[in-house]
Protein backbone atom coordinates (compact mmCIF):
# COMPACT_ATOMS: atom_id res chain seq x y z
CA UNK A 1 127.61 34.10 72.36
CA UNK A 2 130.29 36.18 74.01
CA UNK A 3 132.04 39.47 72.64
CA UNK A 4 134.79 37.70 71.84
CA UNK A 5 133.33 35.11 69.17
CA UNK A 6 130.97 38.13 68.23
CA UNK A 7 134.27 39.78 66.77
CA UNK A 8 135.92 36.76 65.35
CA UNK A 9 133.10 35.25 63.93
CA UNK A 10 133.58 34.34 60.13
CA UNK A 11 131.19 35.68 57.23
CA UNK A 12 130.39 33.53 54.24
CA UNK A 13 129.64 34.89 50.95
CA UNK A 14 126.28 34.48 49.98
CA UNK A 15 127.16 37.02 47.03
CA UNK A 16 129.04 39.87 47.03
CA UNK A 17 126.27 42.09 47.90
CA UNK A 18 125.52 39.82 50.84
CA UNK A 19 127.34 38.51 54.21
CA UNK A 20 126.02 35.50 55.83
CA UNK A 21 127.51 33.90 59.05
CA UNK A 22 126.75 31.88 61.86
CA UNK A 23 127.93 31.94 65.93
CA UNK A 24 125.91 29.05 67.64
CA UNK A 25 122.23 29.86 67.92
CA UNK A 26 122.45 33.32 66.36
CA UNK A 27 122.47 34.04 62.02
CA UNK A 28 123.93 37.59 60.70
CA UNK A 29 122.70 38.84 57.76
CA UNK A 30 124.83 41.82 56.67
CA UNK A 31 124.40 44.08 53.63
CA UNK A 32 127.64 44.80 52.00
CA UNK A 33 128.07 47.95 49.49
CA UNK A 34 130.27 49.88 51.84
CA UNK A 35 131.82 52.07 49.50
CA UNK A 36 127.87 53.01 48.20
CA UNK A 37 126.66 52.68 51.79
CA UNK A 38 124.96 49.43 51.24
CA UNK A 39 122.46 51.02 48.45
CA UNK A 40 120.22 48.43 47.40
CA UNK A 41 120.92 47.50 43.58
CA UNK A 42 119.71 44.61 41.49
CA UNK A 43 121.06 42.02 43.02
CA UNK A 44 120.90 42.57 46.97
CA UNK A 45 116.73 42.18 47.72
CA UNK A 46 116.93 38.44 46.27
CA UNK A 47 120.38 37.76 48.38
CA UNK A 48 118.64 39.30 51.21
CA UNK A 49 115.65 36.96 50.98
CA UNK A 50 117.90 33.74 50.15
CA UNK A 51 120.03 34.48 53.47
CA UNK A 52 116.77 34.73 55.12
CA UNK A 53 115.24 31.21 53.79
CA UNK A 54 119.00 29.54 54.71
CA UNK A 55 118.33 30.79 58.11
CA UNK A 56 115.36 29.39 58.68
CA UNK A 57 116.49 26.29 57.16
CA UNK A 58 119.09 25.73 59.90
CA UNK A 59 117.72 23.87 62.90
CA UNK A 60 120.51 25.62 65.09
CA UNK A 61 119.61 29.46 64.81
CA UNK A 62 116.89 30.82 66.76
CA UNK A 63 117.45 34.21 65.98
CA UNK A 64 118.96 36.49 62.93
CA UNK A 65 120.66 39.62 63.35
CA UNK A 66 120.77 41.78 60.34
CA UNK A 67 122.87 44.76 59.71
CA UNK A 68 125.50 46.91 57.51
CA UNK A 69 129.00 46.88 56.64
CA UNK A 70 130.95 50.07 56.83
CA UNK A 71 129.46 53.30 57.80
CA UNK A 72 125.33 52.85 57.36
CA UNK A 73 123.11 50.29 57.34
CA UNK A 74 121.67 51.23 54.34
CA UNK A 75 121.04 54.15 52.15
CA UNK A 76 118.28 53.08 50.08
CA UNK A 77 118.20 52.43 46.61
CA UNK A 78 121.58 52.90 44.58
CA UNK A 79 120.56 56.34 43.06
CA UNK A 80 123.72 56.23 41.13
CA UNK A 81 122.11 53.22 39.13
CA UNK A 82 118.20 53.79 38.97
CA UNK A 83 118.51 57.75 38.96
CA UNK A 84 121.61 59.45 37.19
CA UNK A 85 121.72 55.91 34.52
CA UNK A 86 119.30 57.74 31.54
CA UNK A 87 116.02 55.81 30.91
CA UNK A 88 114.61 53.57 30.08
CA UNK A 89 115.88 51.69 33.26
CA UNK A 90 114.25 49.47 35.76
CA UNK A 91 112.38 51.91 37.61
CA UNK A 92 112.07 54.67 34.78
CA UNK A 93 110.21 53.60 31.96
CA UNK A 94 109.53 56.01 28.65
CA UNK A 95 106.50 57.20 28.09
CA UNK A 96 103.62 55.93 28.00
CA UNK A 97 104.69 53.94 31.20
CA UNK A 98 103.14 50.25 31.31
CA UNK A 99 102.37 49.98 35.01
CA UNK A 100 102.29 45.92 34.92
CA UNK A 101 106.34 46.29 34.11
CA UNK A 102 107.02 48.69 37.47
CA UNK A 103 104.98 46.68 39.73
CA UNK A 104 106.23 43.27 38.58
CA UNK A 105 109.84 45.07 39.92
CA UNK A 106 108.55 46.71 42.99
CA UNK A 107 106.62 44.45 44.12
CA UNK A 108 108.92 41.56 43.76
CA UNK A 109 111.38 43.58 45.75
CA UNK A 110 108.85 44.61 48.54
CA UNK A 111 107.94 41.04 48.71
CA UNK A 112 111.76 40.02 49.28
CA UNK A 113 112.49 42.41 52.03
CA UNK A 114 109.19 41.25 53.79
CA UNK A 115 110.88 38.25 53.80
CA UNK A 116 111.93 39.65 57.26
CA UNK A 117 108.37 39.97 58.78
CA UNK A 118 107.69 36.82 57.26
CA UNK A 119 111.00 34.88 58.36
CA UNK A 120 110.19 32.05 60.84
CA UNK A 121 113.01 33.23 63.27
CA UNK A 122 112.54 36.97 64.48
CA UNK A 123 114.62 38.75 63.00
CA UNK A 124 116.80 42.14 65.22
CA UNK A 125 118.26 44.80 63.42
CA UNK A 126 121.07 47.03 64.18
CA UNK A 127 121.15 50.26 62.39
CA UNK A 128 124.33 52.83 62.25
CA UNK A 129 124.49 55.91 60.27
CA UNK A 130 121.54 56.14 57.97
CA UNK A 131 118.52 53.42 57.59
CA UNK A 132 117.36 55.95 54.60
CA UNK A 133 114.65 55.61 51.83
CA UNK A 134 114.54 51.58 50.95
CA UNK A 135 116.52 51.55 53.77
CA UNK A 136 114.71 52.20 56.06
CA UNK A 137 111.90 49.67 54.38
CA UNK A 138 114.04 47.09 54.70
CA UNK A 139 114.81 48.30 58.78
CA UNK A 140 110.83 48.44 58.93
CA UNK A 141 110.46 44.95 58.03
CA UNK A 142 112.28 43.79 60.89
CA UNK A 143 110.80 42.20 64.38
CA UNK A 144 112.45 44.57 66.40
CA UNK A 145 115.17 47.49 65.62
CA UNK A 146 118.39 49.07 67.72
CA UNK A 147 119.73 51.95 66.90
CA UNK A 148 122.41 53.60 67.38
CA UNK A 149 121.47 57.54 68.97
CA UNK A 150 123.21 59.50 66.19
CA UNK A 151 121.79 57.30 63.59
CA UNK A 152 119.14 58.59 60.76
CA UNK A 153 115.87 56.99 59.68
CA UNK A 154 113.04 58.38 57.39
CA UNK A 155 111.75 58.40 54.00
CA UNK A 156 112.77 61.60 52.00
CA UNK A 157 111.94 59.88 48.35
CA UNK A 158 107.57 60.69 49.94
CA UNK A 159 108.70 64.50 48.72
CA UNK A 160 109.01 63.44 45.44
CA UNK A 161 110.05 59.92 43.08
CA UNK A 162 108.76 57.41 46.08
CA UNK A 163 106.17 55.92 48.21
CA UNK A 164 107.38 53.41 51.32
CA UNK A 165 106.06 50.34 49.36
CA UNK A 166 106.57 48.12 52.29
CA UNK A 167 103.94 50.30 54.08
CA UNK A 168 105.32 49.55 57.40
CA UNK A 169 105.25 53.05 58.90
CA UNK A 170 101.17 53.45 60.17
CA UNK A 171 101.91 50.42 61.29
CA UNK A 172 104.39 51.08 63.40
CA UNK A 173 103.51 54.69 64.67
CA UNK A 174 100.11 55.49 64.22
CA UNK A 175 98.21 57.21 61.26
CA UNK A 176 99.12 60.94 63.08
CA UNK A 177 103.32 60.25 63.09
CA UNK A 178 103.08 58.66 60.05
CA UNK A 179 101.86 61.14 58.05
CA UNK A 180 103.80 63.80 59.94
CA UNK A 181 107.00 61.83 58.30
CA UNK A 182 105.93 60.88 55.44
CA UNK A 183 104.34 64.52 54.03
CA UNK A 184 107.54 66.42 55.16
CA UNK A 185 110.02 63.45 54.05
CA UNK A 186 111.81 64.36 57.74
CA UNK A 187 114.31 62.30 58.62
CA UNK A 188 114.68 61.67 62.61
CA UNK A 189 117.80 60.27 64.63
CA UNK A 190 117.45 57.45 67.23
CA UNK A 191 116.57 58.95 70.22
CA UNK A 192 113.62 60.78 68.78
CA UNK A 193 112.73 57.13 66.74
CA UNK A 194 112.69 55.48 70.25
CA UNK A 195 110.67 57.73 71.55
CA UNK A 196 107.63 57.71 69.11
CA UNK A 197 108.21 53.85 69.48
CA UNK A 198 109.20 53.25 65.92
CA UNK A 199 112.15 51.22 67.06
CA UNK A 200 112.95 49.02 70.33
CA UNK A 201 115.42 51.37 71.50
CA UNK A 202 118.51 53.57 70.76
CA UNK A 203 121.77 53.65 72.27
CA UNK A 204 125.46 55.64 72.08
CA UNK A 205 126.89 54.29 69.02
CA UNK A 206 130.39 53.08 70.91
CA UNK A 207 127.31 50.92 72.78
CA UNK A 208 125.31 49.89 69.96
CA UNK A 209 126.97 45.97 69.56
CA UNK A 210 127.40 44.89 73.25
CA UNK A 211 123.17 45.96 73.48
CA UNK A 212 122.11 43.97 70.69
CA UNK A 213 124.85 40.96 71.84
CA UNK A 214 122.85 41.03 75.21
CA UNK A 215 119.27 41.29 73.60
CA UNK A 216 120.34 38.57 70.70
CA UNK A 217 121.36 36.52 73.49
CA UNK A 218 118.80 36.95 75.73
CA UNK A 219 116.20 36.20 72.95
CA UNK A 220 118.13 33.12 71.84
CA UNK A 221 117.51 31.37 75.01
CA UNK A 222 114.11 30.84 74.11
CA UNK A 223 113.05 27.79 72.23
CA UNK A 224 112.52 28.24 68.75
CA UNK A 225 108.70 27.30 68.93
CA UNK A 226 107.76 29.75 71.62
CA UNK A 227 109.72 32.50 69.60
CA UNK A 228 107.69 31.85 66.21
CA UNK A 229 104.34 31.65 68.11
CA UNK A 230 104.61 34.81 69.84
CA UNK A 231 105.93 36.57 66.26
CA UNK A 232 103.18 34.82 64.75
CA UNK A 233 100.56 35.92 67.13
CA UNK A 234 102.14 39.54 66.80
CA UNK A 235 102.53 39.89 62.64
CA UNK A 236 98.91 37.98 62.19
CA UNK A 237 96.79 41.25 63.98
CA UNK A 238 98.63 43.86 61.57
CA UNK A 239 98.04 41.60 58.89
CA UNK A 240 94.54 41.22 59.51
CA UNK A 241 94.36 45.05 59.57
CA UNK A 242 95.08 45.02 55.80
CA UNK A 243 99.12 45.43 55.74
CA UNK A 244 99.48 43.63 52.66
CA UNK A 245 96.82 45.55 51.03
CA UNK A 246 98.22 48.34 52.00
CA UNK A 247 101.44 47.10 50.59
CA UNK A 248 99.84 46.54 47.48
CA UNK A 249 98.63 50.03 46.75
CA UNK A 250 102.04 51.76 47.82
CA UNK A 251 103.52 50.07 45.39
CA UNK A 252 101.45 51.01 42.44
CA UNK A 253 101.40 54.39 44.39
CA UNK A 254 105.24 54.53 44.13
CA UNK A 255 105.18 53.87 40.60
CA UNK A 256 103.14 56.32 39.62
CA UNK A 257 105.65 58.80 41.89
CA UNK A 258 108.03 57.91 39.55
CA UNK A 259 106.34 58.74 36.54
CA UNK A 260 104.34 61.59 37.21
CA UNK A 261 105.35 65.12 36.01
CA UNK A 262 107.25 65.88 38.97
CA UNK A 263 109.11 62.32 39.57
CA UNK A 264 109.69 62.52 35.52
CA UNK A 265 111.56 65.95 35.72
CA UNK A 266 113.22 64.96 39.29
CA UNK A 267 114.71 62.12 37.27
CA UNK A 268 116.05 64.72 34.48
CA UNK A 269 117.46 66.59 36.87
CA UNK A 270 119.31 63.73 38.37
CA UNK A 271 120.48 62.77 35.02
CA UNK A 272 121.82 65.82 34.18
CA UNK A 273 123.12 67.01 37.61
CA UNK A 274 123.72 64.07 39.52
CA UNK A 275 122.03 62.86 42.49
CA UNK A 276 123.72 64.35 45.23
CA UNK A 277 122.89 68.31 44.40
CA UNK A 278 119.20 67.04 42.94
CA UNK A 279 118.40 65.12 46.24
CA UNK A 280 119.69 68.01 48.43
CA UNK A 281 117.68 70.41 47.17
CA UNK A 282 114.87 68.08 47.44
CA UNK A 283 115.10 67.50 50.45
CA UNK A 284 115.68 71.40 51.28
CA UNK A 285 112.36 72.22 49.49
CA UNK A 286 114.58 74.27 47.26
CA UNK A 287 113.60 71.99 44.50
CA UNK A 288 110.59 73.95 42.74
CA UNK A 289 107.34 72.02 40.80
CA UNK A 290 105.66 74.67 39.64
CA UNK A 291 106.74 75.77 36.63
CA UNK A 292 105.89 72.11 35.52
CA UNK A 293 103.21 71.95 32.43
CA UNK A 294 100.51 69.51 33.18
CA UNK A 295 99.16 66.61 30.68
CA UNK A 296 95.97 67.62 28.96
CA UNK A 297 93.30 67.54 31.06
CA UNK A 298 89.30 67.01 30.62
CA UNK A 299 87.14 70.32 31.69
CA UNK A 300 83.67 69.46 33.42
CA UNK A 301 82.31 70.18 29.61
CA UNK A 302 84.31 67.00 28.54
CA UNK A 303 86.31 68.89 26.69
CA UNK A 304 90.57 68.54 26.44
CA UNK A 305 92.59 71.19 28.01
CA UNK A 306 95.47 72.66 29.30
CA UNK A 307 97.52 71.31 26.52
CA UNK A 308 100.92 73.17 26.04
CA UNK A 309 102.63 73.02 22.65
CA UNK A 310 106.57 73.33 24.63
CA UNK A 311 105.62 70.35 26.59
CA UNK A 312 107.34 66.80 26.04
CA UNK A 313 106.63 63.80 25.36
CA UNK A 314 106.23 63.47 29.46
CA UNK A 315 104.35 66.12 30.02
CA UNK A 316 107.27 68.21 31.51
CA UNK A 317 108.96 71.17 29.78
CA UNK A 318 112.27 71.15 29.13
CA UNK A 319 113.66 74.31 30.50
CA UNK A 320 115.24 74.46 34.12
CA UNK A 321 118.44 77.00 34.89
CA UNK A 322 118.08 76.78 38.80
CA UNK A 323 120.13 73.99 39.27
CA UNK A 324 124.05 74.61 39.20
CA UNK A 325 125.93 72.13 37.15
CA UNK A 326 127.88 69.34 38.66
CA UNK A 327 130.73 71.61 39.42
CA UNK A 328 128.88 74.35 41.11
CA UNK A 329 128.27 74.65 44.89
CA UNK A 330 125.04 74.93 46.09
């Protein structure tokens, strides 16, 4: 396809949440929750996966595009719903937690947005302005990724209240840059993603749709067969190297983020703050742990300790006065 029909081409509503459309041999998927930055909420991981299976459905496209409407790609879960909403909530269970409930959710989720890696058509995407949290799972799952140079990618949630449960990031980098990212929750623009090679490359932004028009194009040429042999050939030696095993474990691993002492009081914080001052200090490392109580524990004597009469239900006291109010500037 030329610039020209890349402009004009027509999106069909596959649900609010979700753009499909169609320009000859080429399918775009594109997340749209401008006005929350695309933020994945309940609906948009199954209307990702359905726009995926219609895809490969269609004898015509060789190739899907995905990306995001407005100003990001996507900014990970919709903390506005699964944070600042007060539990019980999908995500944030009371306590005692049942972990069979979280990982039915997670896992379900994970397995939608590796619908990607597992499409039959390799899938490009284009990411502007932030590929953050979830979003940047859902990036990860993806054949091969553009992105624009100013752009942001990383997972900030692996400082507290997440684990990547796609597990896509040893894969891509290496055990060494993985865990460089994922213990400091850093997020990184596109030039420095292209250079560890966690994406294909990065571009200006003005440039970022004429290079993947050239690249979609150029891959669309190919007959359909060659392209899912050599993505097959590709996704089957990661896969053999345990990536949905891995998968398996972040999950439960992200679930238990969620509900440990530190995800429980992050999420009480959020609640009664709001997510934007919570997350920034967070991310700062201005957000202190330590004055946390612990659950009882068992000594080496067998014995219970540690218990604290001021603690709650979730092991957390309820005291904090270091966070301004909503109001307040940090």
């Amino acid at each position: 396809i030329n610039a020209e029909s890349w402009e004009s081409r027509s999106s069909e509503k596959m649900s609010e949440v979700v753009l499909y459309s169609k320009v000859g041999k080429i399918a775009f998927i594109t997340l749209n929750r401008p006005s929350r930055f695309n933020a994945i909420d309940f609906e948009l991981p199954g209307m990702l996966e359905s726009c995926v299976q219609r895809a490969n459905n269609d004898d015509d496209v060789h190739v899907i595009v995905l990306q995001g409407a407005g100003k990001a790609f996507c900014s990970g879960y919709d903390l506005k719903i699964f944070a600042e909403t007060p539990k019980p909530i999908a995500g944030s269970q009371s306590m005692p937690w049942d972990p069979y409930v979280d990982f039915k959710l997670m896992y379900g989720n994970t397995m939608k947005f590796m619908s990607l890696w597992k499409s039959l058509k390799p899938v490009i995407c284009k990411v502007h302005g932030y590929a953050i949290a979830g979003g940047s799972d859902i990036a990860l799952c993806c054949d091969l990724i553009v992105m624009a140079e100013d752009a942001k990618i990383g997972y900030p949630p692996a400082r507290v209240w997440g684990v990547p449960t796609t597990a896509m990031w040893v894969h891509r980098v290496g055990p060494e840059r993985a865990k460089r990212l994922l213990l400091t929750g850093d997020v990184i623009d596109g030039k420095e993603a292209e250079r560890i090679g966690l994406v294909s490359a990065a571009v200006p932004a003005a440039e970022l749709d004429e290079y993947v028009l050239r690249l979609t194009n150029r891959i669309a040429s190919t007959p359909k067969n060659q392209l899912f042999m050599c993505k097959q050939l590709v996704n089957q030696a990661y896969e053999n190297q345990g990536l949905y095993s891995s998968q398996l474990l972040a999950t439960l691993f992200d679930g238990i983020a969620r509900h440990s002492p530190e995800g429980v009081y992050f999420k009480e914080q959020v609640e009664q703050h709001g997510f934007n001052e919570v997350v920034k200090m967070r991310d700062s490392g201005r957000l202190s742990f330590e004055h946390i109580s612990r659950p009882t524990t068992i000594n080496s004597n067998g014995n219970q300790s540690g218990v604290d009469s001021k603690m709650d239900v979730n092991g957390v006291k309820k005291l904090d006065t270091s966070i301004p109010s909503r109001r307040s500037k940090l």
